[in-house]
N, C-alpha and C. Protein backbone atom coordinates (compact mmCIF):
# COMPACT_ATOMS: atom_id res chain seq x y z
N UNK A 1 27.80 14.53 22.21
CA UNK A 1 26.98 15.55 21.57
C UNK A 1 27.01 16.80 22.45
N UNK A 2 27.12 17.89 21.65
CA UNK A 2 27.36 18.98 22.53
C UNK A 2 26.23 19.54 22.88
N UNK A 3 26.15 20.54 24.11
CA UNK A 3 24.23 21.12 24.22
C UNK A 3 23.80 21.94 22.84
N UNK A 4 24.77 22.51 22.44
CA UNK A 4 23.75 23.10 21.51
C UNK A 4 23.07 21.79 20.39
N UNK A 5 23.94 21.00 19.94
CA UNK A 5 22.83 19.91 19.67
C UNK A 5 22.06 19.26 20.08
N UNK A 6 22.12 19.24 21.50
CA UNK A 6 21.24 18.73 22.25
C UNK A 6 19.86 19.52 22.20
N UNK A 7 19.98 20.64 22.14
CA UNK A 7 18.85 21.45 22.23
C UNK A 7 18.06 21.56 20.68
N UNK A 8 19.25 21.29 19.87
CA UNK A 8 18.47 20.99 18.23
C UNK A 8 18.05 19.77 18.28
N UNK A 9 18.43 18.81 18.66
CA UNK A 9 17.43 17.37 18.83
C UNK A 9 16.36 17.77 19.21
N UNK A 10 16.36 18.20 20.20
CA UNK A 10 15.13 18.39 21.23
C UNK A 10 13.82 19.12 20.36
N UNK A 11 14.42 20.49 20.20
CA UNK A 11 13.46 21.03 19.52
C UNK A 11 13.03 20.36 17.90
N UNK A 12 13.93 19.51 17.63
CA UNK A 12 13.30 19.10 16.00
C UNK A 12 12.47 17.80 16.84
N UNK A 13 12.53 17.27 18.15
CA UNK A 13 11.40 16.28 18.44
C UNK A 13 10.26 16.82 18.78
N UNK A 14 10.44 17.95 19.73
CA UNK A 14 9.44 18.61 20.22
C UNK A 14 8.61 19.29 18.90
N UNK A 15 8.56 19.90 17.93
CA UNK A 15 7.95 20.26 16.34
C UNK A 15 7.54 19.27 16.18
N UNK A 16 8.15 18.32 15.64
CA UNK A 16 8.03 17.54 14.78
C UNK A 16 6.43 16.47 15.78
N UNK A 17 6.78 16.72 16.94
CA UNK A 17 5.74 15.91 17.59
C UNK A 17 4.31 16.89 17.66
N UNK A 18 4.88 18.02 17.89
CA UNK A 18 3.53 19.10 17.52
C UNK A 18 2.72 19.11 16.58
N UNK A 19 3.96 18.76 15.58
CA UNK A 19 2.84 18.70 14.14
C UNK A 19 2.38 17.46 14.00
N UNK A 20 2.92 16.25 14.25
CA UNK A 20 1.97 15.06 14.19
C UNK A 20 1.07 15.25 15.04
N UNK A 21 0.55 15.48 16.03
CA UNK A 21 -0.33 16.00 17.12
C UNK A 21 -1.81 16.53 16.22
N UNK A 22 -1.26 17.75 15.43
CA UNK A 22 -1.84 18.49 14.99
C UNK A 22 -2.73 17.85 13.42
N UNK A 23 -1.75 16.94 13.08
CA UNK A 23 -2.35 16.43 11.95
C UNK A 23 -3.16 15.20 11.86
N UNK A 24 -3.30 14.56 13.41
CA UNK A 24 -4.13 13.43 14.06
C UNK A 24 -5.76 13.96 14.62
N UNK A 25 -5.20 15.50 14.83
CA UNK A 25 -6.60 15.78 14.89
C UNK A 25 -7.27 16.48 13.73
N UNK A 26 -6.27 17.01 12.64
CA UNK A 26 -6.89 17.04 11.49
C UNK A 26 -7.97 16.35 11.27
N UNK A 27 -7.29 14.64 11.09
CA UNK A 27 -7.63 13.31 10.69
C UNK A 27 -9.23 13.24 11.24
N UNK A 28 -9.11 13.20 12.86
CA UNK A 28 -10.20 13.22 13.41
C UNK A 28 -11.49 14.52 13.32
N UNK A 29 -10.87 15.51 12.77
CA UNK A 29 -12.39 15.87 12.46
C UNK A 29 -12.89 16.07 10.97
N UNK A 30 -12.03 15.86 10.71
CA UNK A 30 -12.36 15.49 8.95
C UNK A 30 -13.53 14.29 9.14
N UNK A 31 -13.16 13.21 10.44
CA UNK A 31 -13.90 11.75 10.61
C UNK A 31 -15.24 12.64 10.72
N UNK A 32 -15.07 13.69 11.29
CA UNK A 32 -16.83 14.08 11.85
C UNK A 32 -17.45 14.96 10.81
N UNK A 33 -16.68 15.28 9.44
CA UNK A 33 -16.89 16.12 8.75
C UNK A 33 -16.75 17.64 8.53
N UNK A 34 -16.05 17.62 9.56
CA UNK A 34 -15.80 19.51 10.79
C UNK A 34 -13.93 19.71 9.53
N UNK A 35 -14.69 19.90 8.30
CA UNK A 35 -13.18 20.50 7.47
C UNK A 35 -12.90 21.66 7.17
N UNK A 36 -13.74 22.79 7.98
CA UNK A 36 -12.65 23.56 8.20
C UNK A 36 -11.61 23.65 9.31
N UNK A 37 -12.08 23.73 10.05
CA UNK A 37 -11.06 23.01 11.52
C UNK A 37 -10.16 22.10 10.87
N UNK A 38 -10.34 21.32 10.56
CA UNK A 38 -9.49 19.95 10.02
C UNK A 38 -8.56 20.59 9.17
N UNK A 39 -8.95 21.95 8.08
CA UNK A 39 -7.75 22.26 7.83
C UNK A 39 -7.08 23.46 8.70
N UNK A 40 -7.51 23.94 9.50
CA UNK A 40 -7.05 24.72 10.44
C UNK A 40 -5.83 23.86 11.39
N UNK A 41 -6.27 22.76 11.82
CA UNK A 41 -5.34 21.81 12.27
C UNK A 41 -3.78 21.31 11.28
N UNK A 42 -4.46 21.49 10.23
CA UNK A 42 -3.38 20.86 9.17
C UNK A 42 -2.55 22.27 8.82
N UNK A 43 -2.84 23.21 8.40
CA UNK A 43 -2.40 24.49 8.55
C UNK A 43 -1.22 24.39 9.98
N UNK A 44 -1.86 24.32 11.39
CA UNK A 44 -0.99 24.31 12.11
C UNK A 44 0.12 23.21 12.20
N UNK A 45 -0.08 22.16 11.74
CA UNK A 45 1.02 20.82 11.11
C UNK A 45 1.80 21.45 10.50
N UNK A 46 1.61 21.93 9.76
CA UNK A 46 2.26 22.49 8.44
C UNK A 46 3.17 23.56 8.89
N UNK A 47 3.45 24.61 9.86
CA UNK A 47 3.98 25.88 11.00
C UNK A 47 4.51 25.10 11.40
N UNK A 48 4.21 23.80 12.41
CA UNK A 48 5.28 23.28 13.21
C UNK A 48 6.20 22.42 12.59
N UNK A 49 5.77 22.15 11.31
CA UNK A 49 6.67 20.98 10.36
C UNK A 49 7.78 22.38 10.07
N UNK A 50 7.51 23.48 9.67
CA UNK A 50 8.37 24.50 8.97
C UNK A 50 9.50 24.49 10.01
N UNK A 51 8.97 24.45 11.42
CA UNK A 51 9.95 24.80 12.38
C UNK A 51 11.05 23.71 12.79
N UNK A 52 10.22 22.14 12.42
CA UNK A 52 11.14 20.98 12.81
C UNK A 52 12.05 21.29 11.83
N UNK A 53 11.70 21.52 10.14
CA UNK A 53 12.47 21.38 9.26
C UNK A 53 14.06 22.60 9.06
N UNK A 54 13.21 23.80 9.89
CA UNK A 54 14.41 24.67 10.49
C UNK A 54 15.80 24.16 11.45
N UNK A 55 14.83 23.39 12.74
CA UNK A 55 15.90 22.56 13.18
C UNK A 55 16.49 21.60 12.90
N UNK A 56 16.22 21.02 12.04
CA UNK A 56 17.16 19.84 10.91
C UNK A 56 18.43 21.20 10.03
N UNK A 57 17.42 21.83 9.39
CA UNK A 57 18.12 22.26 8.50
C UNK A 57 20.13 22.71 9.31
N UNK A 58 19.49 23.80 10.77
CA UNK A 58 20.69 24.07 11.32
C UNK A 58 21.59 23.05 11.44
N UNK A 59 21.01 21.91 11.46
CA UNK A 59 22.55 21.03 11.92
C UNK A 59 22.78 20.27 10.13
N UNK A 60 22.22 20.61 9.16
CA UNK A 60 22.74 20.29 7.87
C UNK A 60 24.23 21.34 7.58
N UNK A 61 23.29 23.03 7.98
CA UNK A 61 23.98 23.71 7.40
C UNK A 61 25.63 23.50 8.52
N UNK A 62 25.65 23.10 9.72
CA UNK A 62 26.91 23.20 10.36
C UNK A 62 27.58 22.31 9.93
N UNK A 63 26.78 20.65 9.38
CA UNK A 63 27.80 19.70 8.84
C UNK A 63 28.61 20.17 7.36
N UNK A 64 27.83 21.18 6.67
CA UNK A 64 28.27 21.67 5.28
C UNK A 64 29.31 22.69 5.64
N UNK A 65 28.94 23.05 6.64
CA UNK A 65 30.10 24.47 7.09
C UNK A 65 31.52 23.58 7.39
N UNK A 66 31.36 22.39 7.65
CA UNK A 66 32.76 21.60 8.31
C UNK A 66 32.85 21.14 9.81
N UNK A 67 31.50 21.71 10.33
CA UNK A 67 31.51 21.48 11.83
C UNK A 67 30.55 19.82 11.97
N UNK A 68 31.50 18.96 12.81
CA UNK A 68 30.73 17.58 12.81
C UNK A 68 29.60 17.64 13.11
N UNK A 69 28.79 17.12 13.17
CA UNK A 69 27.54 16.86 13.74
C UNK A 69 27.69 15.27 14.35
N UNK A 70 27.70 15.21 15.86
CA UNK A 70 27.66 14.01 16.38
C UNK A 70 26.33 13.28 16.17
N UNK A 71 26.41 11.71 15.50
CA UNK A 71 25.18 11.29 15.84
C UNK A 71 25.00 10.68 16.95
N UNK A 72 23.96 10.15 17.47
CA UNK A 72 23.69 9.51 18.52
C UNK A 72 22.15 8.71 18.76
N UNK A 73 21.75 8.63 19.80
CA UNK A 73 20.21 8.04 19.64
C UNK A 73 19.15 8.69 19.69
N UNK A 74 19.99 10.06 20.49
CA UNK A 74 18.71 11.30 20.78
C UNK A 74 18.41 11.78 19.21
N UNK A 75 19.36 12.00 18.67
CA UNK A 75 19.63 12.48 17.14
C UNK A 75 18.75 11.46 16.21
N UNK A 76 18.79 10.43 16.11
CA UNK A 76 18.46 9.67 15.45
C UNK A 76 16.93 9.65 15.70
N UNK A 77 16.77 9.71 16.92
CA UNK A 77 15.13 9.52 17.18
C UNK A 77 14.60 10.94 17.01
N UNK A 78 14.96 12.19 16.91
CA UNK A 78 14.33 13.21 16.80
C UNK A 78 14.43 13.04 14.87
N UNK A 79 15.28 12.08 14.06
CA UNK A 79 15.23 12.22 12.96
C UNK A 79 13.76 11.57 12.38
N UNK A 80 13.59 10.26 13.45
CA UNK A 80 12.62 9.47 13.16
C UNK A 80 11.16 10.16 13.68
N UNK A 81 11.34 11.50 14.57
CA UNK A 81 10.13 11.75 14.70
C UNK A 81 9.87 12.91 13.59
N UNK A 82 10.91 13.53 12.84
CA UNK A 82 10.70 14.70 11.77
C UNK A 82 9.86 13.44 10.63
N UNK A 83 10.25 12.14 10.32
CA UNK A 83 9.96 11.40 9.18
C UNK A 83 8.57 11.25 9.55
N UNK A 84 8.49 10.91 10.70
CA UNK A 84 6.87 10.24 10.96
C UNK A 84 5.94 11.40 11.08
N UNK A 85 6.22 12.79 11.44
CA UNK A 85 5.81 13.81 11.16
C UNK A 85 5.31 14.26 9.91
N UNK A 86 6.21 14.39 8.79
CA UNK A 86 6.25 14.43 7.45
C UNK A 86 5.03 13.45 6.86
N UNK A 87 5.38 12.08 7.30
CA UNK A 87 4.41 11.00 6.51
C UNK A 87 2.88 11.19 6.80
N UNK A 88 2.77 11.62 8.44
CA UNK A 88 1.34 11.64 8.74
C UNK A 88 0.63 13.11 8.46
N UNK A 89 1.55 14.16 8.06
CA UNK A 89 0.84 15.17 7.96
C UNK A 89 0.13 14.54 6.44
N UNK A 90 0.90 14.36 5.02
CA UNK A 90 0.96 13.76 4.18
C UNK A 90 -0.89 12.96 4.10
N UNK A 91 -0.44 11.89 5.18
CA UNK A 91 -1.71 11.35 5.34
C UNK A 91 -3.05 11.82 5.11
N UNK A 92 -2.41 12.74 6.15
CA UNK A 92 -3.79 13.72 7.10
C UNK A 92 -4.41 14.30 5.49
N UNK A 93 -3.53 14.83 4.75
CA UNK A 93 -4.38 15.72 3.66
C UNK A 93 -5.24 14.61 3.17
N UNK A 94 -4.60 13.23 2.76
CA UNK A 94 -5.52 12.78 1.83
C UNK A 94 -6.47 12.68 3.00
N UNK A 95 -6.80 11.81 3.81
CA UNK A 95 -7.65 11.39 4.69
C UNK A 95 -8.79 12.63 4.56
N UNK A 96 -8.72 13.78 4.75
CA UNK A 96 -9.50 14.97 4.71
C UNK A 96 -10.01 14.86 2.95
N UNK A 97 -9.48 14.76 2.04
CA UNK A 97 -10.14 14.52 0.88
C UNK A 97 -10.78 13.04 0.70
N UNK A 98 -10.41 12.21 1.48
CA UNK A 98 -11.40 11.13 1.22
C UNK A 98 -12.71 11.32 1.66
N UNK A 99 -12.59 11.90 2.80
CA UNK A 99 -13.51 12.50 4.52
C UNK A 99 -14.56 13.41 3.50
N UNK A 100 -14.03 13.90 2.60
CA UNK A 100 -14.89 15.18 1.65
C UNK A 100 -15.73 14.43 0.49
N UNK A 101 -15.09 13.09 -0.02
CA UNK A 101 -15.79 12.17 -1.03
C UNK A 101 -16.66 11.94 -0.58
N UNK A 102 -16.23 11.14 0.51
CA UNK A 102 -17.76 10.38 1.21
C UNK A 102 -18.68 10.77 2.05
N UNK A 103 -18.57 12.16 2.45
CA UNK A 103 -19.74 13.35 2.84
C UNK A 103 -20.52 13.49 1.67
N UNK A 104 -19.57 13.55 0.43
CA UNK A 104 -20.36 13.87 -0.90
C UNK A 104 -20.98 12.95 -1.65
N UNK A 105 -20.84 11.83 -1.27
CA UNK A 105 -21.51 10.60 -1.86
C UNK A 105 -22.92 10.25 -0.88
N UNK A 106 -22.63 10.58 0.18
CA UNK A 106 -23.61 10.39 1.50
C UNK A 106 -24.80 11.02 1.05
N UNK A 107 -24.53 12.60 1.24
CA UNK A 107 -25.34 13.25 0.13
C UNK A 107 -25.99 13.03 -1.00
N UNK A 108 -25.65 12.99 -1.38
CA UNK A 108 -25.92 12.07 -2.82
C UNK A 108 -26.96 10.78 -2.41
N UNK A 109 -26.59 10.03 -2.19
CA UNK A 109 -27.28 8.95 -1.55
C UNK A 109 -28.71 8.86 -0.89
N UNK A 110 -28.28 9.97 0.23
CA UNK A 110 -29.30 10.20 0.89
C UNK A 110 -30.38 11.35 -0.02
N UNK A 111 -29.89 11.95 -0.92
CA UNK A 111 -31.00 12.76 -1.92
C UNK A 111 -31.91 12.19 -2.61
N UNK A 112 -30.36 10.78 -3.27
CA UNK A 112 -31.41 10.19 -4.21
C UNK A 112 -32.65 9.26 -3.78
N UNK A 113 -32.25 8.46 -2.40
CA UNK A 113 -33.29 7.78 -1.78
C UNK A 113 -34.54 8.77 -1.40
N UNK A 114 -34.22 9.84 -0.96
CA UNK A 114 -35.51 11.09 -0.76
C UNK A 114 -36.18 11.14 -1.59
N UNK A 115 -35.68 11.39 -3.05
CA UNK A 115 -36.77 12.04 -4.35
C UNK A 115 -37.10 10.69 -4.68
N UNK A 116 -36.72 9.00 -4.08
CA UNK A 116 -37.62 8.02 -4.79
C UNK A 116 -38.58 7.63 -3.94
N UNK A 117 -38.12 8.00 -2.37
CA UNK A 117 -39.56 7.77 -2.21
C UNK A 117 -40.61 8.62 -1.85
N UNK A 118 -40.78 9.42 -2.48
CA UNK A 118 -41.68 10.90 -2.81
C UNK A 118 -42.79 9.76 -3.86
């Protein structure tokens, strides 16, 4: 593998790990109910996913141009961290809309027990 792919591995692991990063703490403050942050976090998932998906894309467009693209393990594992990236940002949204149900049911809950025992 030549450096310049070396340095596109790198950087599609290094993104791709930013944005899972970013979309774990989504997760976690959605847990505390803190959703705007949570999508502020997911927002930033979403920037660093754009950028992993840039560095994928360059080594698509060189294999389409005719230029090989060597695989290898570094390659392969920066592929597996763009996927696991992808899946957990994915996650992260629903998790933040579940996180929003059951704030809203809580509510709810806790209203209706208030006005019964009035």
């Amino acid at each position: 593998m030549e450096e310049m792919e070396y340095t596109v591995a790198f950087e599609l692991i290094s993104h791709a790990g930013d944005s899972k990063s970013e979309s774990m703490m989504a997760i976690e403050c959605a847990r505390e109910f803190q959703f705007e942050e949570a999508k502020e976090h997911l927002m930033k998932a979403g920037e660093k996913l754009t950028k992993a998906h840039n560095s994928h894309l360059n080594l698509i467009q060189n294999e389409a141009k005719g230029e090989k693209v060597k695989v290898n393990i570094i390659l392969v594992h920066a592929q597996d961290h763009l996927s696991g990236a992808i899946l957990i940002k994915d996650q992260a949204e629903e998790f933040i809309n579940l996180y929003q149900m059951i704030k809203e049911i809580k509510e709810q809950y806790v209203t209706k027990k208030n006005t019964n025992i009035v």
